[in-house]
C-alpha atoms as a PDB file:
ATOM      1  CA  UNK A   1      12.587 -58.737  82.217  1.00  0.00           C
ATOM      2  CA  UNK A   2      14.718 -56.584  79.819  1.00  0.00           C
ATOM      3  CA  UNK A   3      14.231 -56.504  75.855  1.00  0.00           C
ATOM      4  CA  UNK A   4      15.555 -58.359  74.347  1.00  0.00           C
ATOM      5  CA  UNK A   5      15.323 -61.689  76.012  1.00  0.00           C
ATOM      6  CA  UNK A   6      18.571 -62.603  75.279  1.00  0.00           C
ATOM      7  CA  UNK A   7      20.140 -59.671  77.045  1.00  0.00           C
ATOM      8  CA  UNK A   8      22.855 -59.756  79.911  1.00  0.00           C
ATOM      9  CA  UNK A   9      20.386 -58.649  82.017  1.00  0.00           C
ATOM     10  CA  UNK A  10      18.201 -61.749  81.165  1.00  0.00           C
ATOM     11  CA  UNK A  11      20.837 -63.808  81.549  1.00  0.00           C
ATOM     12  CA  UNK A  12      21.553 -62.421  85.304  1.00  0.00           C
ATOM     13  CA  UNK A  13      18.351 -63.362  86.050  1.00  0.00           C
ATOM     14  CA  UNK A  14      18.399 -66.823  85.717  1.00  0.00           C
ATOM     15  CA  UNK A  15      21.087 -66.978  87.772  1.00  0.00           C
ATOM     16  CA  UNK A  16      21.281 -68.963  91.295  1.00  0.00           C
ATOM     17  CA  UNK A  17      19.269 -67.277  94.355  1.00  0.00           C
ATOM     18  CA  UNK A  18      22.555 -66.740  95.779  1.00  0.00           C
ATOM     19  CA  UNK A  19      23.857 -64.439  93.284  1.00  0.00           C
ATOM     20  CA  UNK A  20      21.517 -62.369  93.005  1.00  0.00           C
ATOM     21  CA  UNK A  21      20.562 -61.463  96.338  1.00  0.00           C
ATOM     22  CA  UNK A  22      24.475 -60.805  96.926  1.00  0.00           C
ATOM     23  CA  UNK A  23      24.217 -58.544  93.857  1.00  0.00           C
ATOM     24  CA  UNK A  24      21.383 -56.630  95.009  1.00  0.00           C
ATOM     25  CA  UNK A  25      22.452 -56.482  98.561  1.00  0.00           C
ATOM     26  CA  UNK A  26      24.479 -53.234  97.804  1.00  0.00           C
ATOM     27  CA  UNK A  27      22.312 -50.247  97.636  1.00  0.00           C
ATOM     28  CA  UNK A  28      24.913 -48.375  95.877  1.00  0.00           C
ATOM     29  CA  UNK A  29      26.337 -49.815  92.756  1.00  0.00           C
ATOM     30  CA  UNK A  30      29.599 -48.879  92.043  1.00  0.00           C
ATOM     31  CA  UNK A  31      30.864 -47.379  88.611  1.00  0.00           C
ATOM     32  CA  UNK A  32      32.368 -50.482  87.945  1.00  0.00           C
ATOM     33  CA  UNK A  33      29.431 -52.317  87.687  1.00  0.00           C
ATOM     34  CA  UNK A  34      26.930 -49.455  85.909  1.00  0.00           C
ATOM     35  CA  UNK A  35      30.102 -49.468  82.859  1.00  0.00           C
ATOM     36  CA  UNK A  36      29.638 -53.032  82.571  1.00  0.00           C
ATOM     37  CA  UNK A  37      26.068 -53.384  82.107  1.00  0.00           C
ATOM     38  CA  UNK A  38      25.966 -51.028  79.836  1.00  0.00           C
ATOM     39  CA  UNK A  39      28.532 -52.524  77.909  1.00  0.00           C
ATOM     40  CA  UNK A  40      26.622 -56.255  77.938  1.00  0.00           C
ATOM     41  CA  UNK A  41      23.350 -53.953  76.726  1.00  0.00           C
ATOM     42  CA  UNK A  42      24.714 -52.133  74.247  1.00  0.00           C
ATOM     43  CA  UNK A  43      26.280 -55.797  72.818  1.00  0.00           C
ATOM     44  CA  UNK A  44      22.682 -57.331  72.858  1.00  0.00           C
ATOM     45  CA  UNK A  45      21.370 -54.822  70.278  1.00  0.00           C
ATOM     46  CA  UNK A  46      24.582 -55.025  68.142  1.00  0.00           C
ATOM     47  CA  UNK A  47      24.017 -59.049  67.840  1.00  0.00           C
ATOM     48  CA  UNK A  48      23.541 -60.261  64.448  1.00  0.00           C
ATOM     49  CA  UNK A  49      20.015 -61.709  65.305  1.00  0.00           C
ATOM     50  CA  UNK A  50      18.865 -58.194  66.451  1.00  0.00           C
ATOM     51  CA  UNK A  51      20.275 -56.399  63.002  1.00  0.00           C
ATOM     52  CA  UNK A  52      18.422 -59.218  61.038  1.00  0.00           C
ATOM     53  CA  UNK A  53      15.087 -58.778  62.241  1.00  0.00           C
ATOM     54  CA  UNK A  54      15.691 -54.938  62.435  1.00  0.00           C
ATOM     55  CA  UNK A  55      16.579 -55.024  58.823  1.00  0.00           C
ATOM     56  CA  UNK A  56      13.625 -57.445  58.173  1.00  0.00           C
ATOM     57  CA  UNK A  57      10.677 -55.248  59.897  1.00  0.00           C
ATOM     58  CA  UNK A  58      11.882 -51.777  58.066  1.00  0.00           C
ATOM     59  CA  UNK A  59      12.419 -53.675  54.786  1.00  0.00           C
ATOM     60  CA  UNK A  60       8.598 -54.576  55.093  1.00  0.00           C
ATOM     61  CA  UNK A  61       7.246 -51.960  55.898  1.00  0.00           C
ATOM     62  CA  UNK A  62       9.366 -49.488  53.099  1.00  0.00           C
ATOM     63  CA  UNK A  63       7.563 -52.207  50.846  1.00  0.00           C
ATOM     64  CA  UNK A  64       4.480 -51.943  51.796  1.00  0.00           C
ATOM     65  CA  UNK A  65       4.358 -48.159  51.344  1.00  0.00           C
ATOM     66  CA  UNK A  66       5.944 -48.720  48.200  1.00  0.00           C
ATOM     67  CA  UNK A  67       3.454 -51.186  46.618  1.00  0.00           C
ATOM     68  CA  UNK A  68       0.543 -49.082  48.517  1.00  0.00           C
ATOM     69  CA  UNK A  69       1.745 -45.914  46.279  1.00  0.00           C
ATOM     70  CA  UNK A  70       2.138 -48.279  43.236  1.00  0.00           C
ATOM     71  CA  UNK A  71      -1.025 -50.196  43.272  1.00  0.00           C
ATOM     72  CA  UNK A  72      -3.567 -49.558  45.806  1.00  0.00           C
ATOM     73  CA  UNK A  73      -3.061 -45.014  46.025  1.00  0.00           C
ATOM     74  CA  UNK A  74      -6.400 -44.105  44.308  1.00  0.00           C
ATOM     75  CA  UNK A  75      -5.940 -41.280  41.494  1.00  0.00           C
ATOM     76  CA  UNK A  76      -9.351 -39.090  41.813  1.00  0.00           C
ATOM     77  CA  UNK A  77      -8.786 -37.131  38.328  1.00  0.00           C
ATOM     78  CA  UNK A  78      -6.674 -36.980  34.939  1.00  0.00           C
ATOM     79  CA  UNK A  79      -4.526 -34.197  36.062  1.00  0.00           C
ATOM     80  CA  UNK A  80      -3.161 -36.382  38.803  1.00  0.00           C
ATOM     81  CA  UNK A  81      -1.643 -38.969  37.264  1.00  0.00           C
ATOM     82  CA  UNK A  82       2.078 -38.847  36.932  1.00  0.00           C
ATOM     83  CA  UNK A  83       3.942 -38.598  33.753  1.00  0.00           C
ATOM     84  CA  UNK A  84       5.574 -41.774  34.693  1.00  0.00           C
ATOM     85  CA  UNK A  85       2.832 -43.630  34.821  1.00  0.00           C
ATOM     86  CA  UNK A  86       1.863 -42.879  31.090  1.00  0.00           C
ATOM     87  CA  UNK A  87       2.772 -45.806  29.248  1.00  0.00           C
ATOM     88  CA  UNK A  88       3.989 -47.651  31.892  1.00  0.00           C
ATOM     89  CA  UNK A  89       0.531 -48.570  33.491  1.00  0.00           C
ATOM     90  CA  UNK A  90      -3.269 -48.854  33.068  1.00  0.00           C
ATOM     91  CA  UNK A  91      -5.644 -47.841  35.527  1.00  0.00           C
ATOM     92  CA  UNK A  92      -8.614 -49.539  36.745  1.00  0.00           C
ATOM     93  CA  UNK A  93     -12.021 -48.161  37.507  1.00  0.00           C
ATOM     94  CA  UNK A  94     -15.993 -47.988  37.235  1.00  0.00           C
ATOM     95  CA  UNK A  95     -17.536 -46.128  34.150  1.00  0.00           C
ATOM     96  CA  UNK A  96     -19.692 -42.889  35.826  1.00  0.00           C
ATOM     97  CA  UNK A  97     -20.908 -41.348  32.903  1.00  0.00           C
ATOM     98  CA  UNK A  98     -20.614 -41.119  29.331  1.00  0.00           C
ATOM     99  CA  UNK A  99     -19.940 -37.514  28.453  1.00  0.00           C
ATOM    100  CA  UNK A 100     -20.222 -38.181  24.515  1.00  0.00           C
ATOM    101  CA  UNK A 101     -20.022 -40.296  22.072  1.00  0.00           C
ATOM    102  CA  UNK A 102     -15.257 -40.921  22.514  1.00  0.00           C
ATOM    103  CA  UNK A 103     -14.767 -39.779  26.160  1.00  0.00           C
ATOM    104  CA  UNK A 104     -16.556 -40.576  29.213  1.00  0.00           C
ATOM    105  CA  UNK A 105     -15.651 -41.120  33.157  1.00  0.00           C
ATOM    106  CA  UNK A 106     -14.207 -43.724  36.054  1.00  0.00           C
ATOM    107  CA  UNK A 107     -14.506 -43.658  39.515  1.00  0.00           C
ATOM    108  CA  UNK A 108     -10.675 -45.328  39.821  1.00  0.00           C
ATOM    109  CA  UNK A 109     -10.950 -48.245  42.176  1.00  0.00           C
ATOM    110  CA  UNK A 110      -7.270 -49.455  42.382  1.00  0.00           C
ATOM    111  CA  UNK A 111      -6.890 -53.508  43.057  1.00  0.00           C
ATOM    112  CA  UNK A 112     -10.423 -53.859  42.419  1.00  0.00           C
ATOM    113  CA  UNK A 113     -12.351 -56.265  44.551  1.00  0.00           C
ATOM    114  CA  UNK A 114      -9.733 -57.672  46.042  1.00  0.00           C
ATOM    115  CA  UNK A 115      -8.549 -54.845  47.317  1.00  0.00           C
ATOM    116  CA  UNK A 116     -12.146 -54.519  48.987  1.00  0.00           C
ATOM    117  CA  UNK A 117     -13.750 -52.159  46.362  1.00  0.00           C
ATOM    118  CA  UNK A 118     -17.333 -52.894  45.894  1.00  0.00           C
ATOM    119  CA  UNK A 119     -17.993 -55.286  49.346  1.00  0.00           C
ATOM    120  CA  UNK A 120     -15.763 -52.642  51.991  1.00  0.00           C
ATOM    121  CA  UNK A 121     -18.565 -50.433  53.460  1.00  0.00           C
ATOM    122  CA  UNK A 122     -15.371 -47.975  53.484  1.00  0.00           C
ATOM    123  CA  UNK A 123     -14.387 -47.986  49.431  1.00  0.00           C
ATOM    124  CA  UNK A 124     -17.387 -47.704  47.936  1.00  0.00           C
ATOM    125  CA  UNK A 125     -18.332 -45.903  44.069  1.00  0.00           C
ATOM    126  CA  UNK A 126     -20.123 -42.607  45.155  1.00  0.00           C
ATOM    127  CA  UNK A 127     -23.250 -42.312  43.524  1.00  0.00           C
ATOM    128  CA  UNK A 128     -24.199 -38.686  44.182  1.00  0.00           C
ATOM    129  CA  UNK A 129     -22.900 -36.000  41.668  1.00  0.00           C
ATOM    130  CA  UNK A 130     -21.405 -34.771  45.119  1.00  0.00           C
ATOM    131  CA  UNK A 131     -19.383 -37.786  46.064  1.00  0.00           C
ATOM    132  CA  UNK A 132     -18.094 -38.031  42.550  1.00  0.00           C
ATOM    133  CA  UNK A 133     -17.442 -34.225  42.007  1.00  0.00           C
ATOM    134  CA  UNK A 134     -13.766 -33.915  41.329  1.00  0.00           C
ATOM    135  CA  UNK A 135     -13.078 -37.614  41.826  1.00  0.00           C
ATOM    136  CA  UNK A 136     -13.282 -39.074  38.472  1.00  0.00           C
ATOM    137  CA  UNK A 137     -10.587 -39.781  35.790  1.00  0.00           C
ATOM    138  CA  UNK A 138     -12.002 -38.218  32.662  1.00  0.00           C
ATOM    139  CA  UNK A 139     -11.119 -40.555  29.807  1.00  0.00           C
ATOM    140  CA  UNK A 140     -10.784 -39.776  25.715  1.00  0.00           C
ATOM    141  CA  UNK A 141     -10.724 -42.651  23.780  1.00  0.00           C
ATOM    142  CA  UNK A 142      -7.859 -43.418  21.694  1.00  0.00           C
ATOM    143  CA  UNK A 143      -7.927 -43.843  17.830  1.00  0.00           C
ATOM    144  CA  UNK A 144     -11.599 -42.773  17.407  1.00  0.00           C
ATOM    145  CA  UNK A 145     -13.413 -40.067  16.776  1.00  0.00           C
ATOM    146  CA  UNK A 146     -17.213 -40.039  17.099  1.00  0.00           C
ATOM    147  CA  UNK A 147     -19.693 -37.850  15.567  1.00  0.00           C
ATOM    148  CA  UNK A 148     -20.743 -34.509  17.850  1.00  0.00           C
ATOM    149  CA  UNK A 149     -23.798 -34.011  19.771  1.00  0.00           C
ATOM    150  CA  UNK A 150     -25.753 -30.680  19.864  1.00  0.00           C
ATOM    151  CA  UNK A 151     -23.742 -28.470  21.976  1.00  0.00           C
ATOM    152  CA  UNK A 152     -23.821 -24.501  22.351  1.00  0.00           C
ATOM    153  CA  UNK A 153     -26.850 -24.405  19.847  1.00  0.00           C
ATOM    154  CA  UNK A 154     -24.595 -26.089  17.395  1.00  0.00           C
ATOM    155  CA  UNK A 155     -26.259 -29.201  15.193  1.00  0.00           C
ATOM    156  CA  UNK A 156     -26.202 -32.332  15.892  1.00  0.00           C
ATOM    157  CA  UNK A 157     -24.077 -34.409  13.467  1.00  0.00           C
ATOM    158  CA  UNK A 158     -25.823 -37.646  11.904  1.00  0.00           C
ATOM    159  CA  UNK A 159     -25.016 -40.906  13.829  1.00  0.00           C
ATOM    160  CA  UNK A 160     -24.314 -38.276  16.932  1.00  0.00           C
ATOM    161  CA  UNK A 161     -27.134 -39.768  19.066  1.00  0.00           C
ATOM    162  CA  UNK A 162     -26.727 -43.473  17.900  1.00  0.00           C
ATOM    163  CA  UNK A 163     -22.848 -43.591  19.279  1.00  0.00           C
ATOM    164  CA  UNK A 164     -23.678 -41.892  22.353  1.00  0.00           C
ATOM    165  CA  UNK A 165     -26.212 -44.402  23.495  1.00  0.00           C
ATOM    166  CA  UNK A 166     -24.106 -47.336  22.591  1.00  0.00           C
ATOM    167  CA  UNK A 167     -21.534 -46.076  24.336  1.00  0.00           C
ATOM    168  CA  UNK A 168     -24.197 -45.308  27.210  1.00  0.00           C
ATOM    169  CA  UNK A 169     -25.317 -49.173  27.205  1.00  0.00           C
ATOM    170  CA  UNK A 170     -21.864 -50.843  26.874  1.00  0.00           C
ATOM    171  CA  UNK A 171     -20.014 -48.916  29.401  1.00  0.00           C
ATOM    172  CA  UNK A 172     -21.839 -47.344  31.867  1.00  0.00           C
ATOM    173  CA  UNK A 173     -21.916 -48.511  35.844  1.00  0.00           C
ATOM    174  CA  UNK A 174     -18.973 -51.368  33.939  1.00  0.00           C
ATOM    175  CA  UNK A 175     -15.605 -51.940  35.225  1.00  0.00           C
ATOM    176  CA  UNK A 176     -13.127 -50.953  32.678  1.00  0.00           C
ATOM    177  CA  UNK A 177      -8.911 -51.205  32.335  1.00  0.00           C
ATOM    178  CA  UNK A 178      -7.529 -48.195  30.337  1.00  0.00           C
ATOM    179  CA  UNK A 179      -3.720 -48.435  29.241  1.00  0.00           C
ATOM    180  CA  UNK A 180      -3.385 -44.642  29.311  1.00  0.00           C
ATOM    181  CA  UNK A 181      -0.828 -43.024  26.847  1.00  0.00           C
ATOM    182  CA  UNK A 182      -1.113 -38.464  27.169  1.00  0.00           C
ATOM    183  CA  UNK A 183      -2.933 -35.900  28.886  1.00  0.00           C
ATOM    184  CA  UNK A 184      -4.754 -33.324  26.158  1.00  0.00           C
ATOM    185  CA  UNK A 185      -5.387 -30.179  26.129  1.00  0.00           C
ATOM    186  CA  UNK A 186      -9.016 -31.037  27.539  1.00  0.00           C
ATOM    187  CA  UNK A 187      -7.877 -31.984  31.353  1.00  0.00           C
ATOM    188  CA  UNK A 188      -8.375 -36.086  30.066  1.00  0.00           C
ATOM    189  CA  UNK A 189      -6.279 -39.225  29.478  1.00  0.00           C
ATOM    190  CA  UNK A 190      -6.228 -40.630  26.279  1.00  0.00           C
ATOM    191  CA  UNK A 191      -6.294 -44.260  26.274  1.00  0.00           C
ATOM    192  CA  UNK A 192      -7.253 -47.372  24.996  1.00  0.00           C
ATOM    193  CA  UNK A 193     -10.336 -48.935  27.088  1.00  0.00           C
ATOM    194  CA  UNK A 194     -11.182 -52.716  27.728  1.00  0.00           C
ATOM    195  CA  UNK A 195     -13.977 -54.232  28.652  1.00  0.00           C
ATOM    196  CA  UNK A 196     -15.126 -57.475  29.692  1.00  0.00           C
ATOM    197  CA  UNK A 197     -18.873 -58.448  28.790  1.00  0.00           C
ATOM    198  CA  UNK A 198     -21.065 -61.440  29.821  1.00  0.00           C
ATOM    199  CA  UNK A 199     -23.049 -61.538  26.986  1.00  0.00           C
ATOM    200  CA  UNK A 200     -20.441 -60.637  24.202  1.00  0.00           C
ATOM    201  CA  UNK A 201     -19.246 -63.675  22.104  1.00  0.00           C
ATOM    202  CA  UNK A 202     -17.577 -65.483  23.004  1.00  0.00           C
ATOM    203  CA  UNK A 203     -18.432 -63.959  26.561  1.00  0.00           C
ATOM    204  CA  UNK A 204     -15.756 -62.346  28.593  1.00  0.00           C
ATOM    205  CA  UNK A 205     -13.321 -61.946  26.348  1.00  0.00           C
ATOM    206  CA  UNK A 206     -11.448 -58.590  26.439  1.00  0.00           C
ATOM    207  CA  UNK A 207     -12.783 -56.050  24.630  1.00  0.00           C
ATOM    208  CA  UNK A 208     -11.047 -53.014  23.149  1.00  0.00           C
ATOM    209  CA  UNK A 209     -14.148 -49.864  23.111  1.00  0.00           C
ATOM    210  CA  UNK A 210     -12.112 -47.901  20.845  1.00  0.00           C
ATOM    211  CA  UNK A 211     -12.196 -51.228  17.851  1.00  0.00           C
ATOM    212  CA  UNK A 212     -15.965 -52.085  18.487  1.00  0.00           C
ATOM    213  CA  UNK A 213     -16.857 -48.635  17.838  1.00  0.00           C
ATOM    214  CA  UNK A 214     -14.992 -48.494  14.242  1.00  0.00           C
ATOM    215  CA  UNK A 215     -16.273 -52.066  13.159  1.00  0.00           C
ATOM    216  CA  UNK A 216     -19.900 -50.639  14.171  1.00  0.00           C
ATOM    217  CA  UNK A 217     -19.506 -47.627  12.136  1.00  0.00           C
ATOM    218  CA  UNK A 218     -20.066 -45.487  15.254  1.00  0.00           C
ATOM    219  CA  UNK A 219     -16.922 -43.969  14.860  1.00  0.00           C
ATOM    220  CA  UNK A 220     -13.908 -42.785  12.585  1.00  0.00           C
ATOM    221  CA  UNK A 221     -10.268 -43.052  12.929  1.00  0.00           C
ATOM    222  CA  UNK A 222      -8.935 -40.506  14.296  1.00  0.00           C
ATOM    223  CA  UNK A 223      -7.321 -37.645  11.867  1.00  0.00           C
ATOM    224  CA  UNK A 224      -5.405 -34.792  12.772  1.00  0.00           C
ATOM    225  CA  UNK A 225      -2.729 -33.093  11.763  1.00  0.00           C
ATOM    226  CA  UNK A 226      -0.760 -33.913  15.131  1.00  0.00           C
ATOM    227  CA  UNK A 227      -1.482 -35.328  18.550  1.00  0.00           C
ATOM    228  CA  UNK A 228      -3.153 -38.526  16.854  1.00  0.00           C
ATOM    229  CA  UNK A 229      -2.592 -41.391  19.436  1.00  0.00           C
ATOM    230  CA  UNK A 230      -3.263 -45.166  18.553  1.00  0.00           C
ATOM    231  CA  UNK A 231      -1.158 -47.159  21.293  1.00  0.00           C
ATOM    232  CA  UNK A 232       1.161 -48.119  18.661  1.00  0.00           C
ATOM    233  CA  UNK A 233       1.764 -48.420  14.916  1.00  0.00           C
ATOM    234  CA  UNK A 234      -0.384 -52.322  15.066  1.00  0.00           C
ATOM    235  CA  UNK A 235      -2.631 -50.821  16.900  1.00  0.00           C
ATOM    236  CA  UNK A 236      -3.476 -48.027  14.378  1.00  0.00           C
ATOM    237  CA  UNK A 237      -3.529 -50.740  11.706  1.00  0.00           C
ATOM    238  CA  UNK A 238      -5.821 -52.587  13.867  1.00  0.00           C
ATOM    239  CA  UNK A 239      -8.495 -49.671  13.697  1.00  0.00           C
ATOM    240  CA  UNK A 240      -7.883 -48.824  10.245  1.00  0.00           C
ATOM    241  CA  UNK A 241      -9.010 -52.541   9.170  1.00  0.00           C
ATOM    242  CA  UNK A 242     -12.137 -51.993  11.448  1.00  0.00           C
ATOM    243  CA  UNK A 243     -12.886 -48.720   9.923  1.00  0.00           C
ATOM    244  CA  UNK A 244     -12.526 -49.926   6.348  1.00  0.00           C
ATOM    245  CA  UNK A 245     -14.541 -53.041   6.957  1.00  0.00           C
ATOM    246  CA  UNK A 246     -17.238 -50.625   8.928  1.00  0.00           C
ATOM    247  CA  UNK A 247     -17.164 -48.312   5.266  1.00  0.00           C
ATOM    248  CA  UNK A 248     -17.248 -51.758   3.199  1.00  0.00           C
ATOM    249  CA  UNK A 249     -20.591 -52.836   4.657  1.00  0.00           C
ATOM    250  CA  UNK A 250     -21.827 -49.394   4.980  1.00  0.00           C
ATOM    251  CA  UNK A 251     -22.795 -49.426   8.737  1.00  0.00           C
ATOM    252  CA  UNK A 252     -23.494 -46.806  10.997  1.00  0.00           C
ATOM    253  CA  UNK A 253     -22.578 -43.145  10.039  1.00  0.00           C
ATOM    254  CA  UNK A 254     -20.883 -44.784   6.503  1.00  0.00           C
ATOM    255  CA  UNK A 255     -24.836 -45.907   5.541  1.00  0.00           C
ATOM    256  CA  UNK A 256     -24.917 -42.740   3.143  1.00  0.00           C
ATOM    257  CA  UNK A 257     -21.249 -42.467   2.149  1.00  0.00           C
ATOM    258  CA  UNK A 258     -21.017 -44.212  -1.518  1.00  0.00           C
ATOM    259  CA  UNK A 259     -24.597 -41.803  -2.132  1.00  0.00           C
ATOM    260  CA  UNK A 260     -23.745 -38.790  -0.850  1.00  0.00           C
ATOM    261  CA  UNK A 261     -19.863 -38.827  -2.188  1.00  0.00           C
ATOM    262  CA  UNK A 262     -17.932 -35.546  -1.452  1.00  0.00           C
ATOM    263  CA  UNK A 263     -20.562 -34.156   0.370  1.00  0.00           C
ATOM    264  CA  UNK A 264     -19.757 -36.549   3.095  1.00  0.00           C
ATOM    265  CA  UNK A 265     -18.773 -35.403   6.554  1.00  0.00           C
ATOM    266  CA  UNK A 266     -16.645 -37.174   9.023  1.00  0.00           C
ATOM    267  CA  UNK A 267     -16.777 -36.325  12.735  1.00  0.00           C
ATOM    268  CA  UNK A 268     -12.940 -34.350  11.814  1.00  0.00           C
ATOM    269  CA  UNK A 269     -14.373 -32.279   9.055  1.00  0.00           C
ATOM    270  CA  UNK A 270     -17.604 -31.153  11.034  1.00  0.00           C
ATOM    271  CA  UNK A 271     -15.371 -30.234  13.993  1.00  0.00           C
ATOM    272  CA  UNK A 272     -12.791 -28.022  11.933  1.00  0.00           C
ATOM    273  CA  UNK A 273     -16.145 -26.338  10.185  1.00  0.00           C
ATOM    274  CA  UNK A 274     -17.935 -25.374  13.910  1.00  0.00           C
ATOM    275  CA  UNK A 275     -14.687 -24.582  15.080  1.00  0.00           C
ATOM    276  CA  UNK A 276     -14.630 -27.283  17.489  1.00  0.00           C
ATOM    277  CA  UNK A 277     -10.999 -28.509  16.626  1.00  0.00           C
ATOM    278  CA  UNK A 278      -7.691 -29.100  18.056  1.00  0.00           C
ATOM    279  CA  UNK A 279      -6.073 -26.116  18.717  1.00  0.00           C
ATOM    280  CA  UNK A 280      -2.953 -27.729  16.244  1.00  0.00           C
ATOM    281  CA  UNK A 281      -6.146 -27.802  13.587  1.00  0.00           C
ATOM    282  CA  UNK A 282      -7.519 -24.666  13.553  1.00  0.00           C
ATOM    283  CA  UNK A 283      -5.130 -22.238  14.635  1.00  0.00           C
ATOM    284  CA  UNK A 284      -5.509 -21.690  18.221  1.00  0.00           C
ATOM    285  CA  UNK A 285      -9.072 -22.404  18.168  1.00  0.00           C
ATOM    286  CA  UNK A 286     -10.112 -24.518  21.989  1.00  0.00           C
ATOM    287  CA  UNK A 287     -13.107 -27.008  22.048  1.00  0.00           C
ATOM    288  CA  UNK A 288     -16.083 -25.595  23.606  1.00  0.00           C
END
C-alpha cells in the first residue's frame, strides 16, 4: 500500500482481480505507463488535504519550539538573559542563597511545577555548591538599599546583620517571581521580587521583598546619583511611603535617627565613605 492512502496507486488496488493481473502480466512496463503513474503520484501530494495537514504538522511544531524558547528554555545566570526580555518578562525560580542583606540567588525553574520542576526526577534544584555553580540568576533588589555586612576587614554597618537574616528567613529555599528591569555593573538583574507566604496576613497574598524591607526599617530607598531603578514612577512612590512610615515609627536601622541627627548614616553614605559605591558615585571606584 502506497502513502498516502488516497493515492492512484491505492486506488488501482482496489480494483477487480481481472485488472490487475492483466496489468501485472507484462514484465516490462512501457514508458507510457511509468509517465502516468508518476503523474497520478505527484497529484496525490499536491491535493488540498495533503497541503492542509502538511501546513498543520510544521505549524505545530514551529510553535512548540517557539513557546519552548519563550517559556520553558531555563536561563542558568544574569548575563544570559536577553535585553528583550528586560521589561517585557519576569522570571521564575527558587531562592539559593542570600548573598546580603538587597541581592541574593535563584535556581530559575521556568513553568514551575507544572512544567515538572520539583516532582520530575530529571528537573530538579541542585543542592550541591557544584550543581548550582554557574547556574543561578544573581538578583539585586530594586528600590532598596540595605545596610553592609563586614566585608574585606571593613565594619559592619548597624542593622547589617538584622536585614541579612530576615532576608535569610523570608526567602531562602522559597519560590519567588522577579519582574526584572537592567543588568549592573555587578553581573546581576535588578528587579522587583514577589513572594507568596503561608503564614503572612492575610496568607498568600503577593508580596513585594523590596516594600517589606522599607516598612521594616531594614532598608533605605535607594539614592544615587544615576542608575536608581524603582519599576516605575508609582512604584518609587510606593517605597518612599514605606520608608517614611518605617522613619515615623523609628523601626529598624531608623531606631537612633531623631537622637543621633546628622551623625546618621544611611547604607548610601557608608558605601560612598568605604569606597564601596557605584562607579557613577565615586568616580570610577568598583564594589569589592
Amino acid at each position: 500500500m502506497r502513502w498516502p492512502q488516497w493515492s492512484s496507486e491505492s486506488i488501482n488496488d482496489d480494483k477487480q482481480p481481472q485488472e490487475r493481473s492483466s496489468s501485472t502480466a507484462s514484465s516490462h512496463p512501457t514508458p507510457e505507463t511509468n509517465n502516468t503513474r508518476s503523474a497520478l503520484d505527484l497529484a496525490a501530494f499536491t491535493e488540498s488535504r495533503t497541503l492542509l495537514s502538511t501546513l498543520l504538522l510544521t505549524s505545530s511544531i514551529l510553535l512548540a519550539v517557539r513557546f519552548h524558547r519563550s517559556y520553558l528554555r531555563r536561563i542558568p545566570d544574569a548575563p544570559s538573559i536577553l535585553p528583550s526580555f528586560l521589561r517585557r518578562r519576569t522570571v521564575f525560580g527558587q531562592v539559593t542563597s542570600v548573598g546580603d542583606g538587597d541581592n541574593f540567588r535563584i535556581f530559575h525553574t521556568p513553568g514551575g511545577r507544572l512544567a515538572g520542576w520539583g516532582w520530575l526526577p530529571w528537573k530538579r534544584v541542585p543542592t550541591t555548591k557544584k550543581g548550582l555553580k554557574d547556574n543561578t540568576i544573581h538578583i539585586r533588589l530594586a528600590g532598596v538599599d540595605a545596610p553592609e555586612l563586614a566585608h574585606f576587614g571593613r565594619p559592619e554597618q548597624p542593622f547589617a546583620r538584622e536585614a541579612h537574616e530576615w532576608l535569610i528567613s523570608y526567602l531562602q529555599n522559597r519560590r519567588v517571581r522577579a519582574s526584572v528591569y537592567r543588568q549592573d555593573q555587578y553581573h546581576r538583574v535588578v528587579a522587583s521580587v514577589y513572594v507568596r507566604r503561608a503564614f503572612d496576613f492575610p496568607p498568600f497574598r503577593r508580596r513585594d521583598v523590596s516594600y517589606e524591607m522599607l516598612r521594616r526599617g531594614l532598608a533605605t530607598v535607594y539614592e544615587a546619583k544615576v542608575g536608581a531603578e524603582f519599576g516605575g514612577e508609582k512604584m518609587e512612590q510606593k517605597y518612599r511611603r514605606a520608608e517614611w512610615w518605617a522613619k515615623a515609627r523609628s523601626k529598624g536601622l531608623w531606631k537612633d535617627y531623631r537622637r543621633i541627627g546628622s551623625d546618621w548614616e544611611s547604607p548610601r553614605d557608608y558605601k560612598n565613605r568605604m569606597g564601596m559605591g557605584d562607579p557613577s558615585d565615586n568616580g570610577g571606584k568598583s564594589k569589592s
